[in-house]
C-alpha atoms as a PDB file:
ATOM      1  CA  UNK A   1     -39.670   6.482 -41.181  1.00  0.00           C
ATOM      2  CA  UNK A   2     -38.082   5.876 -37.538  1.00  0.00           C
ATOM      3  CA  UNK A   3     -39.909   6.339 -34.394  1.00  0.00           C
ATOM      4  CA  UNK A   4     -38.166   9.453 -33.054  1.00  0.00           C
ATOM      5  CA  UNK A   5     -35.770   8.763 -30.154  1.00  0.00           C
ATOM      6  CA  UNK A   6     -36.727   9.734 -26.882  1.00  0.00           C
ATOM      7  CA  UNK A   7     -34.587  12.268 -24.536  1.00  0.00           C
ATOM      8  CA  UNK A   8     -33.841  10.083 -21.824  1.00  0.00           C
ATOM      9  CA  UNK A   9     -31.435   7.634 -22.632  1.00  0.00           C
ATOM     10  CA  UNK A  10     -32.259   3.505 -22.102  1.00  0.00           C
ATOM     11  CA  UNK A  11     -29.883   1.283 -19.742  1.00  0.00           C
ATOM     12  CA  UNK A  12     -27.736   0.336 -22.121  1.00  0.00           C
ATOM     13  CA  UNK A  13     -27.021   3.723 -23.560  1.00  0.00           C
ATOM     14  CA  UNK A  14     -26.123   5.192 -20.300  1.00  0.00           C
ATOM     15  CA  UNK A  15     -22.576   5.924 -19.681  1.00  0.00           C
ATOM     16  CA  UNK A  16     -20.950   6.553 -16.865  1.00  0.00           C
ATOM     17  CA  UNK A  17     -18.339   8.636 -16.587  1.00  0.00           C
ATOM     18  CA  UNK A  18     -14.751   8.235 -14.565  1.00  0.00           C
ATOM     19  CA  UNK A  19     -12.338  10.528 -13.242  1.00  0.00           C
ATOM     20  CA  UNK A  20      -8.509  10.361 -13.190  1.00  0.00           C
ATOM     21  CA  UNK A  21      -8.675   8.921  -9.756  1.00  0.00           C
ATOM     22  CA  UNK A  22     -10.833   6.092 -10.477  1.00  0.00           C
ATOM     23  CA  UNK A  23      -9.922   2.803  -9.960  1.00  0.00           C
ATOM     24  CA  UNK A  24      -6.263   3.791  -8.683  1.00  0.00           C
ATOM     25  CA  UNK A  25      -7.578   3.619  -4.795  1.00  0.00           C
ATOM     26  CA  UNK A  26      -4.055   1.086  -4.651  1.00  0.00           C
ATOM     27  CA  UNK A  27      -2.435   4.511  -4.230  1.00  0.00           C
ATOM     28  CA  UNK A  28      -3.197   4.421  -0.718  1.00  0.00           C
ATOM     29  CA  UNK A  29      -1.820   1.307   0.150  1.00  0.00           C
ATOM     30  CA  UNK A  30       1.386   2.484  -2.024  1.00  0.00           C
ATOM     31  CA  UNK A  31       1.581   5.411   0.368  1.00  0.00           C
ATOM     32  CA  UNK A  32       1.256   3.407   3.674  1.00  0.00           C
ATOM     33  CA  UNK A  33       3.775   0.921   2.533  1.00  0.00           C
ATOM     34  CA  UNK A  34       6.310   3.978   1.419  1.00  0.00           C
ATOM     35  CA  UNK A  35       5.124   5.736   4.817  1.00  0.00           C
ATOM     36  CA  UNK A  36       5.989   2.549   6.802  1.00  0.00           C
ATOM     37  CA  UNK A  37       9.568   2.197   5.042  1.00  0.00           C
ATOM     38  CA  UNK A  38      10.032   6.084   6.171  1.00  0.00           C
ATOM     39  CA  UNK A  39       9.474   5.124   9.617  1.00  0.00           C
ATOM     40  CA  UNK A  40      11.702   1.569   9.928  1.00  0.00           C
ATOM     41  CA  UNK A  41      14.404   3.552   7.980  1.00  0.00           C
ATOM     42  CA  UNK A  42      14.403   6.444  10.181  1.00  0.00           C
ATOM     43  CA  UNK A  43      14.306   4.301  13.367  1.00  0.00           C
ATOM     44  CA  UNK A  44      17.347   2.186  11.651  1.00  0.00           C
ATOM     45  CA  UNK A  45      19.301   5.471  11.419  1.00  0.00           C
ATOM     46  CA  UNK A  46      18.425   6.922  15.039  1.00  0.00           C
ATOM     47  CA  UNK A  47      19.349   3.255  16.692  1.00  0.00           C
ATOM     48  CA  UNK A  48      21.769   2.891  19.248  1.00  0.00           C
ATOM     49  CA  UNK A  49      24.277  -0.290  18.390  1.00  0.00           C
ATOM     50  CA  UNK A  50      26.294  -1.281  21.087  1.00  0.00           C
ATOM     51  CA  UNK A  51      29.997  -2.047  20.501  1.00  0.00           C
ATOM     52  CA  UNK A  52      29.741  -5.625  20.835  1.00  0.00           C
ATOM     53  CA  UNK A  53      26.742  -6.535  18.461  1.00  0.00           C
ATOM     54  CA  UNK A  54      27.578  -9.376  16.096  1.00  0.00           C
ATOM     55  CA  UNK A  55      26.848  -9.623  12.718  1.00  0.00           C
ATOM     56  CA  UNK A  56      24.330  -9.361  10.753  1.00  0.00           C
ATOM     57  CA  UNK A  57      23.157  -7.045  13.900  1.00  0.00           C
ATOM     58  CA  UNK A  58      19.891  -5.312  15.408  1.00  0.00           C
ATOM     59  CA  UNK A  59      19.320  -3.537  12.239  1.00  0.00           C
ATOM     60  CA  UNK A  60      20.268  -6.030   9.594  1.00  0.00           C
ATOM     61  CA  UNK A  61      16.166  -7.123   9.839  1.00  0.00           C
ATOM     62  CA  UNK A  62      14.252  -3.830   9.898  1.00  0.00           C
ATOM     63  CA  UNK A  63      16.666  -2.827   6.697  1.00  0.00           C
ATOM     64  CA  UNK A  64      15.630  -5.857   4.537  1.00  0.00           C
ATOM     65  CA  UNK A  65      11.958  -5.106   5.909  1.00  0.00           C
ATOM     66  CA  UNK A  66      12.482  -1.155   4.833  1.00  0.00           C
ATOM     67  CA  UNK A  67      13.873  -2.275   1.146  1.00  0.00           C
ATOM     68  CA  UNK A  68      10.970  -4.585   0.718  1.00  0.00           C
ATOM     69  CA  UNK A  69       8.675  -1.879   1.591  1.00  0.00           C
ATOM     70  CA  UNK A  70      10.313   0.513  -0.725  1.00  0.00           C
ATOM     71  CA  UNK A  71      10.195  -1.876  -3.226  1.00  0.00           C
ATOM     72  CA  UNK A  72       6.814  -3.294  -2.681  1.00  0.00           C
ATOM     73  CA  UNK A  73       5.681   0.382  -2.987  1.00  0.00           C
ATOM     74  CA  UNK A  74       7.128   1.051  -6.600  1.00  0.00           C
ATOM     75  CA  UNK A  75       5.382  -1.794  -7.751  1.00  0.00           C
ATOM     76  CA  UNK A  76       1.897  -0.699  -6.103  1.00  0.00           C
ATOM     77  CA  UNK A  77       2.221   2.676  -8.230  1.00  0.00           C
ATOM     78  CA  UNK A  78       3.353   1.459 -11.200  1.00  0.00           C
ATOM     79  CA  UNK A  79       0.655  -1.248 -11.256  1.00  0.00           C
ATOM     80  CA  UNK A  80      -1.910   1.033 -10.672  1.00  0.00           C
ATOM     81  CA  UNK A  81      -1.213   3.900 -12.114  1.00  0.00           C
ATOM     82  CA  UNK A  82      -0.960   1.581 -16.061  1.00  0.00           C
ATOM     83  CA  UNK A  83      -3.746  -0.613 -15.260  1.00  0.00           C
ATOM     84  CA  UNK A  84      -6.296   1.062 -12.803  1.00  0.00           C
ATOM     85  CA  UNK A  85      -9.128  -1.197 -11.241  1.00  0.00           C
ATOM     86  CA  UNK A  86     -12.535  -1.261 -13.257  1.00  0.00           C
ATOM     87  CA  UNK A  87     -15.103  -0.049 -10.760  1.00  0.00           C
ATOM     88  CA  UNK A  88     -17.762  -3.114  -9.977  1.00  0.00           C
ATOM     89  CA  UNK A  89     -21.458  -1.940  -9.809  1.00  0.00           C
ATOM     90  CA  UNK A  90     -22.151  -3.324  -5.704  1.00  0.00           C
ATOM     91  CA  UNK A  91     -24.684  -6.208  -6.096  1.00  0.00           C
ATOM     92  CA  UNK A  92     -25.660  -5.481  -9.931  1.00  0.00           C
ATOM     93  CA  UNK A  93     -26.643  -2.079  -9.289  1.00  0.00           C
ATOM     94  CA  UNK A  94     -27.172  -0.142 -12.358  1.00  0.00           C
ATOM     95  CA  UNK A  95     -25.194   3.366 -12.758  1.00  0.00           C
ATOM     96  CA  UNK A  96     -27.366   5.916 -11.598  1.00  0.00           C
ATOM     97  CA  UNK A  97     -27.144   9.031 -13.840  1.00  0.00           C
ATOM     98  CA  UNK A  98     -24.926  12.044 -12.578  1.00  0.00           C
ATOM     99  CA  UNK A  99     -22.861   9.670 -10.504  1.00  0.00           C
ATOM    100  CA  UNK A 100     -19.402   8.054 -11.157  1.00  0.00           C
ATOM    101  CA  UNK A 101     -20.436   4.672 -10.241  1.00  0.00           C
ATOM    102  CA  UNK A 102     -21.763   2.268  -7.456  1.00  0.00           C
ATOM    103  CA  UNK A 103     -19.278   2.225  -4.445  1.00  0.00           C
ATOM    104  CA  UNK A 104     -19.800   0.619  -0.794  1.00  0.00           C
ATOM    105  CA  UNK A 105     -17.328  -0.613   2.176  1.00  0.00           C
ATOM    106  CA  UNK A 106     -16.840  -3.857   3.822  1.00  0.00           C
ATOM    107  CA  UNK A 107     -17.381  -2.634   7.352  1.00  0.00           C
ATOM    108  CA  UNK A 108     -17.301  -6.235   8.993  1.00  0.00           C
ATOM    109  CA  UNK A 109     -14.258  -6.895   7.179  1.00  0.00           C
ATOM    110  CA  UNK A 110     -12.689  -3.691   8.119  1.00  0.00           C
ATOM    111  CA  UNK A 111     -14.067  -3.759  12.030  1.00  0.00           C
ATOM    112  CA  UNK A 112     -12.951  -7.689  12.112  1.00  0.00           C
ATOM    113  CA  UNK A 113      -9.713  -6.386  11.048  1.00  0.00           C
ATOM    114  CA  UNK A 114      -9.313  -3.471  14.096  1.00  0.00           C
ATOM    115  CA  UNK A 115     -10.653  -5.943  16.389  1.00  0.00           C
ATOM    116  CA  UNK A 116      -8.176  -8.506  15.703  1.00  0.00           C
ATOM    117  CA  UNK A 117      -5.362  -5.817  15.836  1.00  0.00           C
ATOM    118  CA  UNK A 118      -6.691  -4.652  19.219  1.00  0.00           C
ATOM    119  CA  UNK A 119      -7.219  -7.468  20.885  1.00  0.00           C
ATOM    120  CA  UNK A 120      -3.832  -8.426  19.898  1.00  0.00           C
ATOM    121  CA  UNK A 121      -1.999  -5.507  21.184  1.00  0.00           C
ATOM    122  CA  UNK A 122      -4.136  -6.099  24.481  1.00  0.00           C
ATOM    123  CA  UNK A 123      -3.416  -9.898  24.843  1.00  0.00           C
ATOM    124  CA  UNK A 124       0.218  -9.775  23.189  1.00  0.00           C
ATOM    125  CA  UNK A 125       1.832  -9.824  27.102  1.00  0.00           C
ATOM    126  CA  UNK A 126      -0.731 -12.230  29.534  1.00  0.00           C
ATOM    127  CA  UNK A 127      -1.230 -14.701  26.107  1.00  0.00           C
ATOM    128  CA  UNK A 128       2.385 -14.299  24.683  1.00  0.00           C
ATOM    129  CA  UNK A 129       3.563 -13.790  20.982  1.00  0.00           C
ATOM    130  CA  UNK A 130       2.051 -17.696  19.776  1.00  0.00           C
ATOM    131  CA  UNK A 131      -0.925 -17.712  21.008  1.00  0.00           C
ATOM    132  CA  UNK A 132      -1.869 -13.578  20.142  1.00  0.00           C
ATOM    133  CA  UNK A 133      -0.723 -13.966  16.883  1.00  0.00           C
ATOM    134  CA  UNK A 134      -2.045 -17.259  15.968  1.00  0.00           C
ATOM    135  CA  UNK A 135      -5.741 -15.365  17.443  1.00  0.00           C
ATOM    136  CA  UNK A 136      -5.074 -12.381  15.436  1.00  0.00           C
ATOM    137  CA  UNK A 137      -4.063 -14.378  12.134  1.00  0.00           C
ATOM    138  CA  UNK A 138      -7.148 -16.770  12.617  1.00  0.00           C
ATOM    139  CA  UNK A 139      -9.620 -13.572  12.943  1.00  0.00           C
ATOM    140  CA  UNK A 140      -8.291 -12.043   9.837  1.00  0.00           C
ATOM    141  CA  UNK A 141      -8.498 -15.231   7.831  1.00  0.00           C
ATOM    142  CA  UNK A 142     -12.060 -15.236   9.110  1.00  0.00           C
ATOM    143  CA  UNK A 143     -12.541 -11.466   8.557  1.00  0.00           C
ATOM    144  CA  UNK A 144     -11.187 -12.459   4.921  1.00  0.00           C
ATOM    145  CA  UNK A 145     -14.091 -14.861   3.946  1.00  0.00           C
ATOM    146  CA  UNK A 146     -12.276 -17.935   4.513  1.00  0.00           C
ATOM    147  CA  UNK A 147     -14.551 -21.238   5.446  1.00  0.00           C
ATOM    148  CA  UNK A 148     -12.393 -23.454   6.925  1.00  0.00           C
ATOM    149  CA  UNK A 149     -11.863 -22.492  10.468  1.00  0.00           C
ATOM    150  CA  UNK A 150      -9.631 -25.902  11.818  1.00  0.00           C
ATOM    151  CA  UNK A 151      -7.428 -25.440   8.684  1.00  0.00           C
ATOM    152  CA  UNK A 152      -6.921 -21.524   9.751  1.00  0.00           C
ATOM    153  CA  UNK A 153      -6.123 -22.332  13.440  1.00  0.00           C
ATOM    154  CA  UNK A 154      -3.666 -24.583  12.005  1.00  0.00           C
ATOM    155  CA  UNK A 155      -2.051 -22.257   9.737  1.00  0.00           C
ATOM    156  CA  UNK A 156      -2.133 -19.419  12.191  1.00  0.00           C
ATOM    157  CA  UNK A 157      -0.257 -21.414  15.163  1.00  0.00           C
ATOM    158  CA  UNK A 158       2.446 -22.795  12.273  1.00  0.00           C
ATOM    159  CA  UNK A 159       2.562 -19.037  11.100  1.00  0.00           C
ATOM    160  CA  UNK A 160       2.968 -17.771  14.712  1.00  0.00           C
ATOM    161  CA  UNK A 161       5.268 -20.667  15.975  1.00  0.00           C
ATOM    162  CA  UNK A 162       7.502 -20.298  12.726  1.00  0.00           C
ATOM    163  CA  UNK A 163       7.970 -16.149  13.615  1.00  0.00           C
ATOM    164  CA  UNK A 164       8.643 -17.007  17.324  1.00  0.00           C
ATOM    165  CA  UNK A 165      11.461 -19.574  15.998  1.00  0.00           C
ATOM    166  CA  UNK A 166      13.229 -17.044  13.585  1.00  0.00           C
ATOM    167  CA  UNK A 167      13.201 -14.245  16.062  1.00  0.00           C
ATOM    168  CA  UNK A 168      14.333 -16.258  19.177  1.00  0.00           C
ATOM    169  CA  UNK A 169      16.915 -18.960  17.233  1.00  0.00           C
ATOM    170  CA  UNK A 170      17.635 -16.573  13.989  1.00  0.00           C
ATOM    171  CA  UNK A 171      17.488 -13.130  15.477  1.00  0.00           C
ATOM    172  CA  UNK A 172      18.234 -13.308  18.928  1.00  0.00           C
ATOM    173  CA  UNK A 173      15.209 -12.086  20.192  1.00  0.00           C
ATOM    174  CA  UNK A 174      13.193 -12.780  22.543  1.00  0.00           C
ATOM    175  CA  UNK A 175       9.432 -12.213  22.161  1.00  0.00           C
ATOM    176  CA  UNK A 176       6.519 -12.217  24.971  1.00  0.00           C
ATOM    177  CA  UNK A 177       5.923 -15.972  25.961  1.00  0.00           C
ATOM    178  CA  UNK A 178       3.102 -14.947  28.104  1.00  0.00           C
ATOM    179  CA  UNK A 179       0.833 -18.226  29.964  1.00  0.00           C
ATOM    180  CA  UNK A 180       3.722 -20.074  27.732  1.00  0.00           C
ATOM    181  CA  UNK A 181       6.731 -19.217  29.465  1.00  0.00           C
ATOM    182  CA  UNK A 182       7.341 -22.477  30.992  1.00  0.00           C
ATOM    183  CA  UNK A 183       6.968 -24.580  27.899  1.00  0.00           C
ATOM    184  CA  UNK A 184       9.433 -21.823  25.615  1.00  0.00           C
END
């Protein structure tokens, strides 16, 4: 005879259960990105174009940055909605019974993030569009987990310097050159 089995199931007969919603958190960012093309393409429609604007024009940018967030968008819900993210147990946490499953937030991430959005907005004007970028971009990349600061500062003032170029030379606008105005 077997021993009987006892009411309380071991770890590895524990399941854990997931709702519809699980692992399809994506959605979110599928709505910003849809929510952000709503707002270029609206602010597209309501411009005013003076008579004289050459081609491709004020709006020809914001349009093929609307379309790539319509597009991006599609793809966000499709991919998540056939292949929803397995949720991770946080730090090899077992499932406790009666809840869905082990979930946490990266609040340095996230407040490295806000902080390097902020401080951008604040310094976009006295530091000017290279050097506020380039300090946003390299705080991110931090935020992000990356371990190589030098190679970030690099990337962010090639990043910054490259945007500056194809909105002054390609675009015809001018962005903030802040304690740089001399040198631009």
């Amino acid at each position: 005879m077997s021993a009987p089995r006892s009411a309380t199931p071991t770890t590895t007969e524990t399941r854990v259960r997931y709702g519809a919603g699980t692992g399809r958190s994506g959605l979110v960012l599928a709505l910003l990105t849809l929510a952000l093309g709503v707002y270029l393409t609206v602010g597209i429609v309501t411009m005013t174009v003076p008579e004289g604007a050459e081609a491709p024009g004020p709006t020809f940018f914001p349009a093929i940055v609307a379309a790539a967030c319509y597009v991006l968008a599609a793809l966000l819900v499709v991919h998540y909605v056939r292949t929803p993210e397995e949720p991770e147990d946080a730090a090899g946490m077992e499932p406790v019974e009666g809840e869905d499953h082990a979930t946490f937030t990266d609040w340095r991430t996230l407040g490295l993030t806000m902080l390097a959005f902020l401080l951008f907005a604040l310094l976009l004007n006295p530091l000017g569009w290279i050097l506020a970028a380039a300090l946003m971009f390299w705080i991110i990349a931090s935020a992000m987990g990356s371990g190589t600061p030098v190679k970030d500062v690099a990337v962010s003032l090639v990043l910054s310097c490259t945007v500056q170029v194809v909105f002054s030379a390609g675009l015809g606008l001018h962005l903030p050159a802040g304690i740089l105005d001399g040198v631009l």
